[in-house]
N, C-alpha and C. Protein backbone atom coordinates (compact mmCIF):
# COMPACT_ATOMS: atom_id res chain seq x y z
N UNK A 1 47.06 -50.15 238.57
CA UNK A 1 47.66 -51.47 238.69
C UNK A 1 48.80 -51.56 237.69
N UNK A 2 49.99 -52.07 238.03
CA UNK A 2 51.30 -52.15 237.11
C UNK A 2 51.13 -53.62 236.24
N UNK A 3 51.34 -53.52 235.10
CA UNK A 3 51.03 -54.86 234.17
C UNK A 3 51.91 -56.11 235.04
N UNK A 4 50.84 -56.88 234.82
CA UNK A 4 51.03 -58.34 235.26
C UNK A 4 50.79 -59.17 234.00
N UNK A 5 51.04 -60.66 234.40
CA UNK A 5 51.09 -61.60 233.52
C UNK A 5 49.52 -62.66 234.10
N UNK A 6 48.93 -63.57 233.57
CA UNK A 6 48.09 -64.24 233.75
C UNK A 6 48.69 -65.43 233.63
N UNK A 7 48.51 -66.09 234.65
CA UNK A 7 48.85 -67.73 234.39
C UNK A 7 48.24 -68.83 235.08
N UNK A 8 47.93 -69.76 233.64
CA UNK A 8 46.93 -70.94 233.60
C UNK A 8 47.93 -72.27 233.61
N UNK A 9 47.49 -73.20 234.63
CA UNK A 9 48.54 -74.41 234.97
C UNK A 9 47.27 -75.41 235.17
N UNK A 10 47.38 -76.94 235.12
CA UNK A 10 46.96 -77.77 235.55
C UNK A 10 47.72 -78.33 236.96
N UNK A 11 47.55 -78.29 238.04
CA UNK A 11 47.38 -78.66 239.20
C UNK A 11 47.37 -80.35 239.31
N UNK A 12 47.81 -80.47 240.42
CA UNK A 12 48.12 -81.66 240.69
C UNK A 12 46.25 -83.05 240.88
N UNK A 13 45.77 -81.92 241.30
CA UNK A 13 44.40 -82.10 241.99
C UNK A 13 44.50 -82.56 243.43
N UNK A 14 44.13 -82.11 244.39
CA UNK A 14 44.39 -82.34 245.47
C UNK A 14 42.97 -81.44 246.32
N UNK A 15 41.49 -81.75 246.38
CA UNK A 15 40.78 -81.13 247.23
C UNK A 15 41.20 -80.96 248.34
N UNK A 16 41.43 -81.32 248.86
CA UNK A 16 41.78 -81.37 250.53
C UNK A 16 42.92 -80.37 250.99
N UNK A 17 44.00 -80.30 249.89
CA UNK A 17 44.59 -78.90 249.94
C UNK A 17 44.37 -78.02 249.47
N UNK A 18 43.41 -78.10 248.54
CA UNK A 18 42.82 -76.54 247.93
C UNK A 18 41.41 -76.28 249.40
N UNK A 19 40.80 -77.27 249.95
CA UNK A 19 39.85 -76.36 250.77
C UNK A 19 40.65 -76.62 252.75
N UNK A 20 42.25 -76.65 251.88
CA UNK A 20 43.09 -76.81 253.50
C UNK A 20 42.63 -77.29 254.70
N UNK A 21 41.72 -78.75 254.43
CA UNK A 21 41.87 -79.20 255.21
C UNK A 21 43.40 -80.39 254.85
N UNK A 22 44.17 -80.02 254.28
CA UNK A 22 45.64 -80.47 254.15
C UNK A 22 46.50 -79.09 253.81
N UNK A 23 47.36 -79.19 255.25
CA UNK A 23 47.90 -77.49 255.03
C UNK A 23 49.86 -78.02 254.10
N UNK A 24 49.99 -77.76 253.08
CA UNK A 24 51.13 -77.84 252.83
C UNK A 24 52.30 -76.61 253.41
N UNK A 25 53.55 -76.95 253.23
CA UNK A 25 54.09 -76.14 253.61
C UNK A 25 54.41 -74.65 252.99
N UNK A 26 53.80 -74.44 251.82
CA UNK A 26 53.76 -73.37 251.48
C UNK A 26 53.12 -72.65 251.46
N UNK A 27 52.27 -72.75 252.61
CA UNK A 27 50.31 -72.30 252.85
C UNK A 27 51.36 -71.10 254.15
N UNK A 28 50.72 -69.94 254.34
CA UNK A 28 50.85 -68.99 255.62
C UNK A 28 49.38 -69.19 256.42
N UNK A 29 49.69 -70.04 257.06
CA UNK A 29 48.41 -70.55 258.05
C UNK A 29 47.57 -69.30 259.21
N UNK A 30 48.60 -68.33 258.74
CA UNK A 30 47.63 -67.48 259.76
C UNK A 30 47.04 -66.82 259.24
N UNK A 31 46.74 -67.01 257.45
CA UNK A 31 45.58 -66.15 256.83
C UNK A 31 45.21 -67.36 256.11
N UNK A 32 45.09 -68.21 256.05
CA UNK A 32 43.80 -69.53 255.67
C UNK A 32 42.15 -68.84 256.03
N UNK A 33 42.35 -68.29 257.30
CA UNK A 33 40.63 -67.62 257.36
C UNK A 33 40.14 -66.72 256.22
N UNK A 34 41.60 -66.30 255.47
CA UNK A 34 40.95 -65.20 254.48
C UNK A 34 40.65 -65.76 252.77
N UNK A 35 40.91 -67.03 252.98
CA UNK A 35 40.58 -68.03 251.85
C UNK A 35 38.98 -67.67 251.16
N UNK A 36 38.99 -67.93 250.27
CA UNK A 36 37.78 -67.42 249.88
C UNK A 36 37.24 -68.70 248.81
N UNK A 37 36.06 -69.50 249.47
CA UNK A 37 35.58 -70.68 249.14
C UNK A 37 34.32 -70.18 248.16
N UNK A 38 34.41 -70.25 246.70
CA UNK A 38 33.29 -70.18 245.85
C UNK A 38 32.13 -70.96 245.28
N UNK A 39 33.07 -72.33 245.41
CA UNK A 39 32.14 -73.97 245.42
C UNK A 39 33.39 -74.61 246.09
N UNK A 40 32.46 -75.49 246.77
CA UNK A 40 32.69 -76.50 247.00
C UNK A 40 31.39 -77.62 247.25
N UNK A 41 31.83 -78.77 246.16
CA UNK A 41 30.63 -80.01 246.46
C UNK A 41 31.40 -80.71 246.54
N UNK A 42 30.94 -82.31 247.16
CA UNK A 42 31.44 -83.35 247.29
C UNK A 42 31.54 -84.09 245.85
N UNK A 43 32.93 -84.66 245.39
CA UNK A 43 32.81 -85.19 243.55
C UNK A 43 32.03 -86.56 243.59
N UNK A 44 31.39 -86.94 244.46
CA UNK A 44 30.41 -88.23 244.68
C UNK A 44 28.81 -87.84 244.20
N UNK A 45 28.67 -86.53 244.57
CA UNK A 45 27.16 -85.76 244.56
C UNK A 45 27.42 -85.40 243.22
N UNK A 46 28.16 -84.85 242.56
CA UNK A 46 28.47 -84.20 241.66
C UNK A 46 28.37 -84.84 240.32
N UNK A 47 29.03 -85.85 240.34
CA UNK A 47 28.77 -87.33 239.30
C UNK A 47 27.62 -88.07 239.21
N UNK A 48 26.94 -87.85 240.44
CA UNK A 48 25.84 -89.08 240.64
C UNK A 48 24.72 -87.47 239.82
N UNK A 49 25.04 -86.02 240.28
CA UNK A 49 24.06 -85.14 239.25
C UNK A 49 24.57 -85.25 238.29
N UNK A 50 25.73 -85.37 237.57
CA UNK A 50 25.97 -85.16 236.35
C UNK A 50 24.71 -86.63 235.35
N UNK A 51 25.41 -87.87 236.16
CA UNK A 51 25.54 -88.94 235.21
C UNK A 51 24.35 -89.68 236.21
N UNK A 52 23.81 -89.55 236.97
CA UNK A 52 22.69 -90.49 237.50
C UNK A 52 21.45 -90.70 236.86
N UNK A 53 20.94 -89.65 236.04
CA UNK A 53 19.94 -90.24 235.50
C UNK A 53 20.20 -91.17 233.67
N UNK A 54 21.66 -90.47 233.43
CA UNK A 54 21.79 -91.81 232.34
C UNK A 54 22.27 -93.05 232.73
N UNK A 55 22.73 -93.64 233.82
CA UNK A 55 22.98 -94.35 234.73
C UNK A 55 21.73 -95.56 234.79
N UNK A 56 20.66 -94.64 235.21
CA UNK A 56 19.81 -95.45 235.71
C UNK A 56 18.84 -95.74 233.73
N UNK A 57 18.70 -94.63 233.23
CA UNK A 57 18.53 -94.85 231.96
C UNK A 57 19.30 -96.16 230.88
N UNK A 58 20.56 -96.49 231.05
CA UNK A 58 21.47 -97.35 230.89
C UNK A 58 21.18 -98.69 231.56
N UNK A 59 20.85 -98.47 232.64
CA UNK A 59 20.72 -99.76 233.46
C UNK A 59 19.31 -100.14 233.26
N UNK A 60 18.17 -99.55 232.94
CA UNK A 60 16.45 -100.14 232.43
C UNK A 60 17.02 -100.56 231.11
N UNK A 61 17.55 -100.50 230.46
CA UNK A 61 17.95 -101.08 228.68
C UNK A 61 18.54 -102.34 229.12
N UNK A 62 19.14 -102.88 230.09
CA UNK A 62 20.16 -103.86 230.07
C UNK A 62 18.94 -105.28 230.39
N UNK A 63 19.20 -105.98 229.76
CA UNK A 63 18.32 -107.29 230.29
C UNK A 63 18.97 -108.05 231.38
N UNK A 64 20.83 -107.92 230.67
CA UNK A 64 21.54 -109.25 231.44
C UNK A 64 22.49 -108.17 232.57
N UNK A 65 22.07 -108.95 233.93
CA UNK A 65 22.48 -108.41 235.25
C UNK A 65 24.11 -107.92 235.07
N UNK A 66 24.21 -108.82 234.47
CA UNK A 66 26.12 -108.62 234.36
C UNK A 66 26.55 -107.30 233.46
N UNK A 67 25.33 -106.78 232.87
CA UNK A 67 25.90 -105.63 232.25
C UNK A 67 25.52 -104.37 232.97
N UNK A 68 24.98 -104.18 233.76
CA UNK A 68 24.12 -103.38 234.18
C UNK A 68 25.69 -102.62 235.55
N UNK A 69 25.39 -101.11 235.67
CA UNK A 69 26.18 -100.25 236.20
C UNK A 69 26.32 -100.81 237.39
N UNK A 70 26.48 -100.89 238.69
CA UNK A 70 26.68 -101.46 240.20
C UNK A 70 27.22 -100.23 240.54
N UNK A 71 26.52 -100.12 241.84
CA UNK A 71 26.88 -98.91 242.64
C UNK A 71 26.93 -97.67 241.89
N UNK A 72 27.76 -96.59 242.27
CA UNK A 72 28.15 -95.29 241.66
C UNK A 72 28.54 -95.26 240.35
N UNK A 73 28.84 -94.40 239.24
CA UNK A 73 28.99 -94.57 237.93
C UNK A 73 30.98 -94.10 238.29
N UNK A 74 31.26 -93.13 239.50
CA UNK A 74 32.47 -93.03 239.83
C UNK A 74 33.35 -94.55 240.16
N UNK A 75 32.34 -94.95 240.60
CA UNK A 75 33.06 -96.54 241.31
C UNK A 75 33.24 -97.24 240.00
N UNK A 76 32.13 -97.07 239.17
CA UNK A 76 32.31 -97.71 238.01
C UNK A 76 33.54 -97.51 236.93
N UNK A 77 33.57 -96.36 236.96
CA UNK A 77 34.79 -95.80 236.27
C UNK A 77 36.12 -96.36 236.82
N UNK A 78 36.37 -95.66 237.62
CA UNK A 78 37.59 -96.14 238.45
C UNK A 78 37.82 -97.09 239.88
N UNK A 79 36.95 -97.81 239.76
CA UNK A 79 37.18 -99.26 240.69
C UNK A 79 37.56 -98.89 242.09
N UNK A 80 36.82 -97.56 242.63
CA UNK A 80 37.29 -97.03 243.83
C UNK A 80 36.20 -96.51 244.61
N UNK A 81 36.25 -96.14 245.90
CA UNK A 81 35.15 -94.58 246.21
C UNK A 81 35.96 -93.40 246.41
N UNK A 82 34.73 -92.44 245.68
CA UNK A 82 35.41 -91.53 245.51
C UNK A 82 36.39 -90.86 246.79
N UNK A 83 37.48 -90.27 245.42
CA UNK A 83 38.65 -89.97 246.17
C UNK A 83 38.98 -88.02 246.26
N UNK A 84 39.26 -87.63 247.15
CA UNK A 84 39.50 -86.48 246.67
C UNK A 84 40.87 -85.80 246.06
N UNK A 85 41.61 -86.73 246.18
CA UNK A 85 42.94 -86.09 244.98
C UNK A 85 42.07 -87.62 243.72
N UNK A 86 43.26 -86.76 242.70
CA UNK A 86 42.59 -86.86 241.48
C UNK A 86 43.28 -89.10 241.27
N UNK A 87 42.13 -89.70 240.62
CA UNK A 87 42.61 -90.82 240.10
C UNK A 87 42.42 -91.10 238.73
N UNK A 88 43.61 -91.77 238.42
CA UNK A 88 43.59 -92.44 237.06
C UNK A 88 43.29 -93.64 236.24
N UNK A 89 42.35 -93.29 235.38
CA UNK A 89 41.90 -95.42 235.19
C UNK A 89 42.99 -95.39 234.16
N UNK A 90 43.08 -96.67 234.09
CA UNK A 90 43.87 -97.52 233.35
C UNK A 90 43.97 -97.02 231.91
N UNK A 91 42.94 -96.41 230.91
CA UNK A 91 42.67 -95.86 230.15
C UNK A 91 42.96 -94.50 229.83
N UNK A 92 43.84 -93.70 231.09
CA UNK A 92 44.63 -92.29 231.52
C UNK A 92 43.20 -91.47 231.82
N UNK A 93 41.87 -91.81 232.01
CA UNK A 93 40.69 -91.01 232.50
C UNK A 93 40.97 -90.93 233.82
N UNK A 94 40.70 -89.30 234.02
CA UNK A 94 41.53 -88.98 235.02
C UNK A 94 39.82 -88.64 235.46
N UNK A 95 39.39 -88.30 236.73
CA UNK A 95 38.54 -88.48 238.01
C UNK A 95 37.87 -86.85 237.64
N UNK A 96 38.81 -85.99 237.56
CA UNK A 96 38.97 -84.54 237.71
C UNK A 96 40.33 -83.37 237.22
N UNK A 97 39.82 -82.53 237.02
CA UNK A 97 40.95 -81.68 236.36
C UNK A 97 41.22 -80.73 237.37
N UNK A 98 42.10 -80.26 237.99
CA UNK A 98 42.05 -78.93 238.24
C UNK A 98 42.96 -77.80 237.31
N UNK A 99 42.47 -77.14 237.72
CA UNK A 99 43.01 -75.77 236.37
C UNK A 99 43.89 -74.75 237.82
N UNK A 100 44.55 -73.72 237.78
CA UNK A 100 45.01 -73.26 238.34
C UNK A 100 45.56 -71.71 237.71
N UNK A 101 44.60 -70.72 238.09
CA UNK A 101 44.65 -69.27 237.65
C UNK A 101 45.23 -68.30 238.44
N UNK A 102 46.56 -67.61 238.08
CA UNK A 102 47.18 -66.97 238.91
C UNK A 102 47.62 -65.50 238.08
N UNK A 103 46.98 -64.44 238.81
CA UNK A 103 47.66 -63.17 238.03
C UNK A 103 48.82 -62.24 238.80
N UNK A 104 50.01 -62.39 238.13
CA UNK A 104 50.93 -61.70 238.57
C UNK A 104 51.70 -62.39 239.36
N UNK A 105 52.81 -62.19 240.13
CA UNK A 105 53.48 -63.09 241.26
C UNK A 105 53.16 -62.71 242.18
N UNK A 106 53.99 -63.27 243.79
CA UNK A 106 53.66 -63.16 244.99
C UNK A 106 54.29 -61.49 245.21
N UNK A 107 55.42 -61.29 244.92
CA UNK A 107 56.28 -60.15 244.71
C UNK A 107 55.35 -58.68 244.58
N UNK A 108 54.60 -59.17 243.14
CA UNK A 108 53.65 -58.18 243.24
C UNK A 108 52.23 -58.06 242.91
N UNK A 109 51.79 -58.96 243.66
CA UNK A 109 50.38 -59.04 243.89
C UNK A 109 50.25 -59.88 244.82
N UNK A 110 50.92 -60.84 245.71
CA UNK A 110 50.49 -61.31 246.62
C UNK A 110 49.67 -60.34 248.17
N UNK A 111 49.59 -61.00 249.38
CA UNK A 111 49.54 -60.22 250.78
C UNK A 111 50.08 -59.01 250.73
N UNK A 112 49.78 -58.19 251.02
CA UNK A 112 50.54 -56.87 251.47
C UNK A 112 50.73 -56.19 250.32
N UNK A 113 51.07 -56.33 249.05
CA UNK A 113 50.89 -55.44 247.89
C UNK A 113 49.64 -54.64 247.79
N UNK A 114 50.20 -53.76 246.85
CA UNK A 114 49.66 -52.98 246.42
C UNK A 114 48.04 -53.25 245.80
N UNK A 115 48.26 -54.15 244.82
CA UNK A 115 47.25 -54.39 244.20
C UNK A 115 46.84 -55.83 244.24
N UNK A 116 47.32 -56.11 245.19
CA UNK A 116 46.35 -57.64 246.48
C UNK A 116 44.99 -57.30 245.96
N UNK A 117 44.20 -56.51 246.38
CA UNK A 117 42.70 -56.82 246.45
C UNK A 117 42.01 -56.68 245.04
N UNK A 118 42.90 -55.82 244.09
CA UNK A 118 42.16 -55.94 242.92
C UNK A 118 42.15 -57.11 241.99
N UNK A 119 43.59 -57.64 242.37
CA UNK A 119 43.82 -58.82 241.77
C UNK A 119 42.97 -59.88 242.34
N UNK A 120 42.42 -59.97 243.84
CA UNK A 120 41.63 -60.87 244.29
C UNK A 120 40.21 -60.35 243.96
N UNK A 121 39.91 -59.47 243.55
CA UNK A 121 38.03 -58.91 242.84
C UNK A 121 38.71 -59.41 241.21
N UNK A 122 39.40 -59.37 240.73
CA UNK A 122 39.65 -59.87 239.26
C UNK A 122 39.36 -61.60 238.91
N UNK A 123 40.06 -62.28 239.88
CA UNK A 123 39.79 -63.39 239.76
C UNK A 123 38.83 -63.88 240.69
N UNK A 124 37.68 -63.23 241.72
CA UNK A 124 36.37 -63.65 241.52
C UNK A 124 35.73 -63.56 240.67
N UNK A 125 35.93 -62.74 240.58
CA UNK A 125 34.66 -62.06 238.78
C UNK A 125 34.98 -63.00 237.60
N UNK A 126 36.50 -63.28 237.37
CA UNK A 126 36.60 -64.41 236.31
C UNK A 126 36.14 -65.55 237.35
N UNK A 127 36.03 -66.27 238.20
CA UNK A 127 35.53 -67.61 238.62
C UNK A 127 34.02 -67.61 238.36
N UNK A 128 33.18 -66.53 238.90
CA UNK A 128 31.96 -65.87 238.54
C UNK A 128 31.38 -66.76 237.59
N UNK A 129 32.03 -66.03 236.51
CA UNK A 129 31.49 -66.05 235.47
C UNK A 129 31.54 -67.52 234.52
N UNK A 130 33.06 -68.34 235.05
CA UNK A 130 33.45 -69.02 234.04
C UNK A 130 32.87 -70.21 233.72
N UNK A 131 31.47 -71.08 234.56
CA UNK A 131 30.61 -71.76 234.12
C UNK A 131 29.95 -71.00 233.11
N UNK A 132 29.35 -70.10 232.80
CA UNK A 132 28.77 -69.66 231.73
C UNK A 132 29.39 -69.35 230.54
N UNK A 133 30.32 -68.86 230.56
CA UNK A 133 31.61 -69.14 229.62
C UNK A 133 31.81 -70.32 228.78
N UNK A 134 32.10 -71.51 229.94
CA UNK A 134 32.47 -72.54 229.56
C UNK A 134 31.40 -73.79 229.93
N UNK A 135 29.95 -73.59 229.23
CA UNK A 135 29.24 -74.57 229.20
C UNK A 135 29.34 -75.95 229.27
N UNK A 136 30.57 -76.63 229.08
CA UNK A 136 30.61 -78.01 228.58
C UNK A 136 31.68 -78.54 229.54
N UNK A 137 32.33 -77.47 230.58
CA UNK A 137 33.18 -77.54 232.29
C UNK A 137 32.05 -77.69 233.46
N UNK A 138 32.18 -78.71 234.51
CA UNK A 138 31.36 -78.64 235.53
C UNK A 138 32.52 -78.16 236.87
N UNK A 139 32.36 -76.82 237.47
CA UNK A 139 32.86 -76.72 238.35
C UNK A 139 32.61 -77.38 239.47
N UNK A 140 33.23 -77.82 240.14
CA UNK A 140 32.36 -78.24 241.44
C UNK A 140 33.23 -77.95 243.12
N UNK A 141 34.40 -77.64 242.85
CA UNK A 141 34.96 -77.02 243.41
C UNK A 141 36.30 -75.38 242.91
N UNK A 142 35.82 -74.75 244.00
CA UNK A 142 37.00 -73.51 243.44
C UNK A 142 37.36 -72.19 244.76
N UNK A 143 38.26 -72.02 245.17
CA UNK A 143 38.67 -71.56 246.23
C UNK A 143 39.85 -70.64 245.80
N UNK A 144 39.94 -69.08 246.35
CA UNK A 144 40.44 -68.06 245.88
C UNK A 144 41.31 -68.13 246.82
N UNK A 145 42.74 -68.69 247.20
CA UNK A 145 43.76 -69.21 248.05
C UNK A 145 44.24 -67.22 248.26
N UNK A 146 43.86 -66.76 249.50
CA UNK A 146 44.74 -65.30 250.03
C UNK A 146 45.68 -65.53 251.43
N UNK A 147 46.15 -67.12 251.19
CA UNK A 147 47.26 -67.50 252.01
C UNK A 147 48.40 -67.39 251.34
């Protein structure tokens, strides 16, 4: 493999175009089948496991009704249902992060290169791994884009 560069970006957040059911125009739609989906959960399920049982823990302490959580702890946060691009409360708490890991360019490592597939076994193996890594990150979605 000829040296490449690694590069880490924050993303717009946008589920729906990372698991293409929103095809932008810079997607090659006739290899979307070769997408490679590692998680995907819904960020409604995901919150209600993270934060549902301090939720409901929070809400037995409260005497007065008016303090007590209502509905989802997401709804609570940001005055919405959940959304799948990313929202912002008022406070700049943002919904979700996405991170965005890319080794090498399209030039030489995209489709048809040379070292396409090692670069795509490189960054499974780092997705793999990187909940255990990073204990205190909840993945809940992550998709290896070979469009």
């Amino acid at each position: 493999m000829k040296s490449k560069r690694i590069s880490f970006g924050q993303g717009k957040g946008s589920i729906t175009h990372n698991n293409r059911t929103f095809i932008a125009n810079n997607v090659d739609k006739s290899r979307i089948a070769d997408n490679v989906t590692l998680i995907s959960k819904p960020i409604d399920e995901v919150y209600n496991e993270l934060f549902g049982d301090a939720v409901e823990r929070y809400n037995a302490q409260q005497k007065r009704n008016d303090r007590k959580i209502h509905g989802t702890y997401y709804e609570h946060l940001f005055h919405c249902k959940p959304s799948n691009s990313v929202i912002t409360a008022s406070d700049k708490r943002k919904s979700f992060y996405e991170d965005v890991v890319q080794i090498g360019k399209i030039e030489d490592s995209g489709f048809g290169t040379e070292d396409f597939q090692l670069v795509a076994d490189c960054l499974t193996e780092y997705m793999n791994d990187f909940q255990e890594r990073n204990p205190n990150f909840h993945v809940f979605n992550a998709v290896l884009h070979m469009d």
